[in-house]
Protein backbone atom coordinates (compact mmCIF):
# COMPACT_ATOMS: atom_id res chain seq x y z
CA UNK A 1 0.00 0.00 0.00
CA UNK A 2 2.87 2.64 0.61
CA UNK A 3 4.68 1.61 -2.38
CA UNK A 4 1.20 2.56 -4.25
CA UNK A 5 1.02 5.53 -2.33
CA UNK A 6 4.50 6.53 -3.66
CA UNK A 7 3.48 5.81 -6.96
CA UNK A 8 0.61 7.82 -7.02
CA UNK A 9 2.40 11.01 -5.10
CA UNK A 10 5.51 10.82 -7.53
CA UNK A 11 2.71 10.84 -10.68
CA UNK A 12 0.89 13.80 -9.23
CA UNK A 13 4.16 16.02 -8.52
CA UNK A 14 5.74 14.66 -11.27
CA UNK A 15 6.29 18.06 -14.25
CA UNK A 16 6.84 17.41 -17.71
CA UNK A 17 9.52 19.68 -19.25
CA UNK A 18 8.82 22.95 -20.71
CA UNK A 19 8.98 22.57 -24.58
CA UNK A 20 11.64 25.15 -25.49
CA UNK A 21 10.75 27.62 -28.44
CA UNK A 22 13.09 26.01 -30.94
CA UNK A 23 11.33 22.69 -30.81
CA UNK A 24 7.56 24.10 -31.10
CA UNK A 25 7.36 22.94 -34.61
CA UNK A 26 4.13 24.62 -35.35
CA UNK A 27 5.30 28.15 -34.33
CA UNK A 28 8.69 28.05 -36.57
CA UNK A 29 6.59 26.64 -39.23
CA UNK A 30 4.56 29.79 -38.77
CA UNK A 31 7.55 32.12 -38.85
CA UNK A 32 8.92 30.26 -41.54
CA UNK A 33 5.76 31.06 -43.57
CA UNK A 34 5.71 34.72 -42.49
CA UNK A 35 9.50 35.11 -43.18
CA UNK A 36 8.99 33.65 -46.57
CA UNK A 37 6.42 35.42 -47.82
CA UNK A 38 7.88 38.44 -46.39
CA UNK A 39 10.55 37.89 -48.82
CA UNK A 40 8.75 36.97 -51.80
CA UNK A 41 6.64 40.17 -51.49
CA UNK A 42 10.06 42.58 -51.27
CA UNK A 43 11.64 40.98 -54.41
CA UNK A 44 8.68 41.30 -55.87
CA UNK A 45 8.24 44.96 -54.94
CA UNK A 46 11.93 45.96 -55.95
CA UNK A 47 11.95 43.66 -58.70
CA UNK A 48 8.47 45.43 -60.69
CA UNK A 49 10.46 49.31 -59.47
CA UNK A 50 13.68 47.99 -61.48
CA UNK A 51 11.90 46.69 -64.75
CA UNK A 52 9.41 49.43 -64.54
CA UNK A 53 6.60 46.74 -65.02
CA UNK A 54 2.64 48.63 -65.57
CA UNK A 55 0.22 48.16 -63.65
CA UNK A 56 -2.22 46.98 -66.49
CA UNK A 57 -0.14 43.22 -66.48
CA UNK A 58 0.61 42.86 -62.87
CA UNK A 59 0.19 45.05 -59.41
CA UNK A 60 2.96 45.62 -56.94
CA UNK A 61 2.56 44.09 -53.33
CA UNK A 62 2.32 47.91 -52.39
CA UNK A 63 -0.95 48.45 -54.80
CA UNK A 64 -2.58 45.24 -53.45
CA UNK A 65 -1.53 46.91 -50.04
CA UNK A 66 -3.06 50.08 -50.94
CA UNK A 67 -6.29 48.53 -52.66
CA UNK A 68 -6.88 46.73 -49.07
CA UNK A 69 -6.53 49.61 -46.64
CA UNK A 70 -9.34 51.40 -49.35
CA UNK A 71 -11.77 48.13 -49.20
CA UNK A 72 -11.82 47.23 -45.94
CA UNK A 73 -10.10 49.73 -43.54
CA UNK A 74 -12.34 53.03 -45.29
CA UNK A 75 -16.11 53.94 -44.89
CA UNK A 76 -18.45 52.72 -47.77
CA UNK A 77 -22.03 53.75 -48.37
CA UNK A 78 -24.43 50.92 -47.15
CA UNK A 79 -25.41 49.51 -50.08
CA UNK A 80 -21.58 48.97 -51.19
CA UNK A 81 -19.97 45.08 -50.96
CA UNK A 82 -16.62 44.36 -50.78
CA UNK A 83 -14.89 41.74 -52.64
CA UNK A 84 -14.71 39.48 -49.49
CA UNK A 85 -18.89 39.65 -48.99
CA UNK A 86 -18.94 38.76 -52.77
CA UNK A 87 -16.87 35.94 -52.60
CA UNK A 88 -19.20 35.14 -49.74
CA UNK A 89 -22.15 34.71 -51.79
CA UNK A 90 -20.20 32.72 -54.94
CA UNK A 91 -19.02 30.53 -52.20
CA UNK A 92 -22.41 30.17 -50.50
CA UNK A 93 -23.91 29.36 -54.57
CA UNK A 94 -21.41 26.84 -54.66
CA UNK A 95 -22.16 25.30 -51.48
CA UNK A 96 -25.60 24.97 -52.18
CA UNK A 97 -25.05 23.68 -55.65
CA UNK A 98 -22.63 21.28 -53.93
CA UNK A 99 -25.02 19.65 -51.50
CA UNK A 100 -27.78 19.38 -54.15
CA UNK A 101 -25.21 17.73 -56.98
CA UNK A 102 -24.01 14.85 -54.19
CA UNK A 103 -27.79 14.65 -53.45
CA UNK A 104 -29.28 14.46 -56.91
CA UNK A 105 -26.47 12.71 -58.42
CA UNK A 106 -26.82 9.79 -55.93
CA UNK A 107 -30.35 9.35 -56.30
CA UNK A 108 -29.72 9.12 -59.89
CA UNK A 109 -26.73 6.66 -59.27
CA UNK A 110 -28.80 4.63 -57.31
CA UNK A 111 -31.76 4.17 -60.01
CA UNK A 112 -29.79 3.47 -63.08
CA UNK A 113 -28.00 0.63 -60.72
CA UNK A 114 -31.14 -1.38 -60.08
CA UNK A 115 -32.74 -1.51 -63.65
CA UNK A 116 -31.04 -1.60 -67.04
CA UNK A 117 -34.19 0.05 -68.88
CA UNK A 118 -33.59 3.48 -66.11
CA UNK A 119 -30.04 3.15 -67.23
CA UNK A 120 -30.58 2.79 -71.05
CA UNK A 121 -33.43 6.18 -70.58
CA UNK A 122 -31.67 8.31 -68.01
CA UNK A 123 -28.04 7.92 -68.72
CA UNK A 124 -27.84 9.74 -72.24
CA UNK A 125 -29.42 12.51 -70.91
CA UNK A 126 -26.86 12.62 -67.73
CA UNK A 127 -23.89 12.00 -70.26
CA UNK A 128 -25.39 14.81 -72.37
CA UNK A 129 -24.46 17.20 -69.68
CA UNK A 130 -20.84 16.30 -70.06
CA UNK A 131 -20.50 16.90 -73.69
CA UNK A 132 -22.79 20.06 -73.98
CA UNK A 133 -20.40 23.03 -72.11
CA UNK A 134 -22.96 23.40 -69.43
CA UNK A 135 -21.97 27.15 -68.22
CA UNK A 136 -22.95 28.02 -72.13
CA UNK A 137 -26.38 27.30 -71.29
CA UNK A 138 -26.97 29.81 -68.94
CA UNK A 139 -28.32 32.15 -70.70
CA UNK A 140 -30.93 29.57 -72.46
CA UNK A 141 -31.87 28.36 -68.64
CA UNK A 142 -32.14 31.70 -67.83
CA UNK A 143 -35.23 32.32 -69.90
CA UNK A 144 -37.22 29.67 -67.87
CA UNK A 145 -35.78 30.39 -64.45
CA UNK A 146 -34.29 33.97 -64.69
CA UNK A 147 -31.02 35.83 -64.47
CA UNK A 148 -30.37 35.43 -60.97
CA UNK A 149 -29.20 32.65 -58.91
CA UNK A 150 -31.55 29.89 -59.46
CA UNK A 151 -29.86 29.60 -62.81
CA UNK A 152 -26.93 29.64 -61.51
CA UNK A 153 -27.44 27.36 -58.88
CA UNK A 154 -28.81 24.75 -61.62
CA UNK A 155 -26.00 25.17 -63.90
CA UNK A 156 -23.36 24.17 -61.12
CA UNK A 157 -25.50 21.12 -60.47
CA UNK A 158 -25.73 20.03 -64.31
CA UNK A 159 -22.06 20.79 -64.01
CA UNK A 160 -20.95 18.23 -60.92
CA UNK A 161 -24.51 15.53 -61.47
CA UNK A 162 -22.44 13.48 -63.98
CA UNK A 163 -19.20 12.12 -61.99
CA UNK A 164 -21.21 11.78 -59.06
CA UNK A 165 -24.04 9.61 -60.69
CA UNK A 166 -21.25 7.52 -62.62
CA UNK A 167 -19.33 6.76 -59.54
CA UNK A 168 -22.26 6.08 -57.77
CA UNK A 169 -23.06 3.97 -60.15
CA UNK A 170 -20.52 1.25 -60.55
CA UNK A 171 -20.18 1.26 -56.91
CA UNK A 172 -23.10 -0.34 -56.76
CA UNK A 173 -22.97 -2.64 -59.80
CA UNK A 174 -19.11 -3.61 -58.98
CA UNK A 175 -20.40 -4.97 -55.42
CA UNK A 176 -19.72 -8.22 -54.44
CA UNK A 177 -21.64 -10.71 -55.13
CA UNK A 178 -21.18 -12.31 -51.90
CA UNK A 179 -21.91 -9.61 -50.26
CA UNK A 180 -25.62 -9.56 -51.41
CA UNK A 181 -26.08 -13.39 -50.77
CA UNK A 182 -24.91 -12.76 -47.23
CA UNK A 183 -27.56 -10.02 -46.70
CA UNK A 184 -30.17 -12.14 -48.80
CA UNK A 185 -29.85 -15.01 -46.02
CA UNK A 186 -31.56 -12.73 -43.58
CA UNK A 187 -33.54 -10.49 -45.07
CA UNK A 188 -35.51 -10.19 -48.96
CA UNK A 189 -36.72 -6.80 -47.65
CA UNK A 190 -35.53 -4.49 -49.87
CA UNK A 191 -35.24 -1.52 -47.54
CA UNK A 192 -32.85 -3.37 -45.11
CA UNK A 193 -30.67 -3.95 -48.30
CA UNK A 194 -30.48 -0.62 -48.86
CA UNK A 195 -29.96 0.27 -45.82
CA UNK A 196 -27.00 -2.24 -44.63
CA UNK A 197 -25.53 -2.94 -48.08
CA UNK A 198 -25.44 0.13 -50.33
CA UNK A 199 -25.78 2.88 -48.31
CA UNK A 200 -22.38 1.72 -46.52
CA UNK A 201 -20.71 0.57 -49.82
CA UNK A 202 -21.29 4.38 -51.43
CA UNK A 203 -20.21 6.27 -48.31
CA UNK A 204 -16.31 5.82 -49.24
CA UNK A 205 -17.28 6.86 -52.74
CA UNK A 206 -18.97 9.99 -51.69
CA UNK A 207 -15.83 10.85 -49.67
CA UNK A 208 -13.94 11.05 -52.39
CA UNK A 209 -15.90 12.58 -55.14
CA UNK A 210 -17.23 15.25 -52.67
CA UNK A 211 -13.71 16.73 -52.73
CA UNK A 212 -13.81 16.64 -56.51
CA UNK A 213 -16.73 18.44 -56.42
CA UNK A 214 -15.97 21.28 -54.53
CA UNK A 215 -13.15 22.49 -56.50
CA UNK A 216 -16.00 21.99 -59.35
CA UNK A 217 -18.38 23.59 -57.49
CA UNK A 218 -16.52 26.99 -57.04
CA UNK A 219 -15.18 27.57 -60.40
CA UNK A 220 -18.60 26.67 -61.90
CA UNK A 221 -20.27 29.16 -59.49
CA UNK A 222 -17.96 31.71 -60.81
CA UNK A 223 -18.18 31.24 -64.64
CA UNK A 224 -21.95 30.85 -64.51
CA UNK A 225 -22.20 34.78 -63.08
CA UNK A 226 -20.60 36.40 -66.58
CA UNK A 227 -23.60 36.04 -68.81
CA UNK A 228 -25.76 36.35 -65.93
CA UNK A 229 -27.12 39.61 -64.02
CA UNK A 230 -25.76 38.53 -60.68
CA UNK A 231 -24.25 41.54 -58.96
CA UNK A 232 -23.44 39.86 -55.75
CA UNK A 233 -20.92 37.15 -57.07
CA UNK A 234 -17.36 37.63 -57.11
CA UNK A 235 -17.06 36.20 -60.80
CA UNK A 236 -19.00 39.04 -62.58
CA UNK A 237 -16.87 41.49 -60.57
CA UNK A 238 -13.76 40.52 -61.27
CA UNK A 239 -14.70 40.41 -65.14
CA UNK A 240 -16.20 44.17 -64.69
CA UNK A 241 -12.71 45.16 -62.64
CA UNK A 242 -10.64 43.47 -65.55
CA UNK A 243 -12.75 45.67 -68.09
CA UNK A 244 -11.96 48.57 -66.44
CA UNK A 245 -8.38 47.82 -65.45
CA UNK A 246 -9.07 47.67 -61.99
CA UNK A 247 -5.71 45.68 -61.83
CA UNK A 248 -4.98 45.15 -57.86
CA UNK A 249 -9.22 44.88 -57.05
CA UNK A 250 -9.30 41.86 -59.43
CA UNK A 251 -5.80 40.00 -57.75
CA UNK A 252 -7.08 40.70 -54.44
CA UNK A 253 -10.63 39.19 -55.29
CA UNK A 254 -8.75 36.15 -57.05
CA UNK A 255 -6.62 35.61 -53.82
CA UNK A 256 -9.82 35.73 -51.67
CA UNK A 257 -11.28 33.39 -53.32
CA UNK A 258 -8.24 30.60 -53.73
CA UNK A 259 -8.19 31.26 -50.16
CA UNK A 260 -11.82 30.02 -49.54
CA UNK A 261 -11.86 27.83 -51.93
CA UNK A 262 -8.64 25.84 -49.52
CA UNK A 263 -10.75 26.37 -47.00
CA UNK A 264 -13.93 24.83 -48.34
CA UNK A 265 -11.65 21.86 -49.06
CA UNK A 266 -9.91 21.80 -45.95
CA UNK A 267 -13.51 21.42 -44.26
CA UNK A 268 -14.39 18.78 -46.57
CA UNK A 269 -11.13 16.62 -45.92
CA UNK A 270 -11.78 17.29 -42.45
CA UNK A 271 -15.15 15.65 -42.47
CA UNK A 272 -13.98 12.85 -44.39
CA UNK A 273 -10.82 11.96 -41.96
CA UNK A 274 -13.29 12.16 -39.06
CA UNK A 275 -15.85 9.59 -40.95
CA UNK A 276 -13.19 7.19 -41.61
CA UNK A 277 -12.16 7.06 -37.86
CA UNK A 278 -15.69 7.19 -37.00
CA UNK A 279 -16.91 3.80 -38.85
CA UNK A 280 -13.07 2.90 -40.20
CA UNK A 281 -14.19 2.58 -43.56
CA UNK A 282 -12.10 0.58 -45.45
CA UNK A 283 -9.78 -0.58 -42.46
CA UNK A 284 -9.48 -3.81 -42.17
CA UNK A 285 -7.59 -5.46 -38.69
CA UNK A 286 -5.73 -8.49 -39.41
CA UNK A 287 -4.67 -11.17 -36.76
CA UNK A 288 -0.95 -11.79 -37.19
CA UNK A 289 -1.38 -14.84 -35.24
């Protein structure tokens, strides 16, 4: 009992070592980040004074700089939106046009797996999608549903519905056969099959075409504003700043949006890590004995 009672007193007073500041990898990878892009931005400030580069093919760090302090650190009217709360709503468009894609496209996935005459109907028409350049039929959708994002939200899902619906797809159909004669020996109730056997089979599948997609997603969201009236996207406002040589407004809105668009993807991978703990999909424990 005292040599327990040692044991216990020697855990509780027991003090790991300070970590010293030089092996805290995540703050010199920090400082290593600032440091380099400190650099990059100086030679590329003295580097544009020396060749005396215009401003109509590339900004300076110190416009970009200068463009910033004007957009966000100055008084607007209340009506005005700045690049960020555009690329806001293109990413928000996207998002939405996201979820309903991974939605629509699996439901269709799922059909055209169980009967050959939904596949030999429905799959032209999804492959159609894929050889028509879907952001060119914005304007044409836009006489049914309008200029404004409705449109565009249903372009970036005829955009993303074919890969989804394909992978889908031969998920199911490549299935082992096994598999279904297992769950057959229980149950003939359809919604049991669907609900132990392909449901689980597509959720790896969905993982990884959902980070396809959102790559797709964004740059569909912001193609389908040009021939559209959407004032509120970031797409249509970079094309407008580009007209009117609004050099540094249009690499600041491009940077704002790359930088969203990581961390729309970031989110994604995120999820999927934590799914794949959660039900260790694919993982498979083998007994080396």
């Amino acid at each position: 009992m005292q040599n327990l009672r040692h044991t216990k007193e020697e855990k509780n007073n027991f003090k790991r070592p300070k970590r010293s500041f030089f092996l805290n990898i995540p703050t010199k990878k920090i400082l290593i980040t600032i440091l380099s892009l400190f650099i990059i931005f100086l030679v590329w400030e003295k580097a544009f004074e020396y060749f005396n580069i215009p401003l109509r093919i590339a900004p300076k760090p110190s416009n970009l700089y200068q463009f910033i302090y004007k957009e966000f650190f100055t008084q607007h009217s209340s009506r005005y939106q700045t690049v960020f709360v555009k690329s806001l709503y293109s990413l928000r468009d996207a998002g939405i046009g996201f979820v309903l894609s991974l939605i629509l496209g699996s439901i269709l996935g799922i059909i055209i797996s169980q009967n050959n005459l939904h596949n030999s109907i429905l799959f032209p028409f999804i492959f159609l999608t894929q050889l028509i350049p879907v952001p060119a039929l914005a304007p044409i959708i836009a006489v049914y549903l309008g200029y404004g994002a409705t449109t565009k939200i249903f372009v970036i899902i005829l955009f993303n519905i074919f890969p989804i619906t394909v992978a889908v797809r031969n998920t199911i159909i490549n299935l082992p056969e096994y598999y279904s004669l297992l769950l057959y020996s229980y149950t003939r109730e359809k919604k049991y099959i669907f609900r132990y056997l392909i449901l689980p089979s597509l959720v790896p599948t969905l993982l990884i075409n959902m980070k396809t997609l959102v790559t797709a997603s964004i740059v569909a969201s912001i193609i389908t504003e040009l021939p559209l009236s959407v004032k509120t996207g970031i797409g249509k406002d970079i094309y407008n700043s580009f007209n009117n040589l609004l050099i540094p407004r249009v690499w600041v809105s491009i940077i704002i949006i790359s930088l969203l668009s990581l961390l729309f993807y970031i989110a994604i991978s995120k999820f999927e890590n934590y799914i794949n703990r959660k039900y260790r999909y694919g993982q498979f424990q083998y007994d080396n004995n």
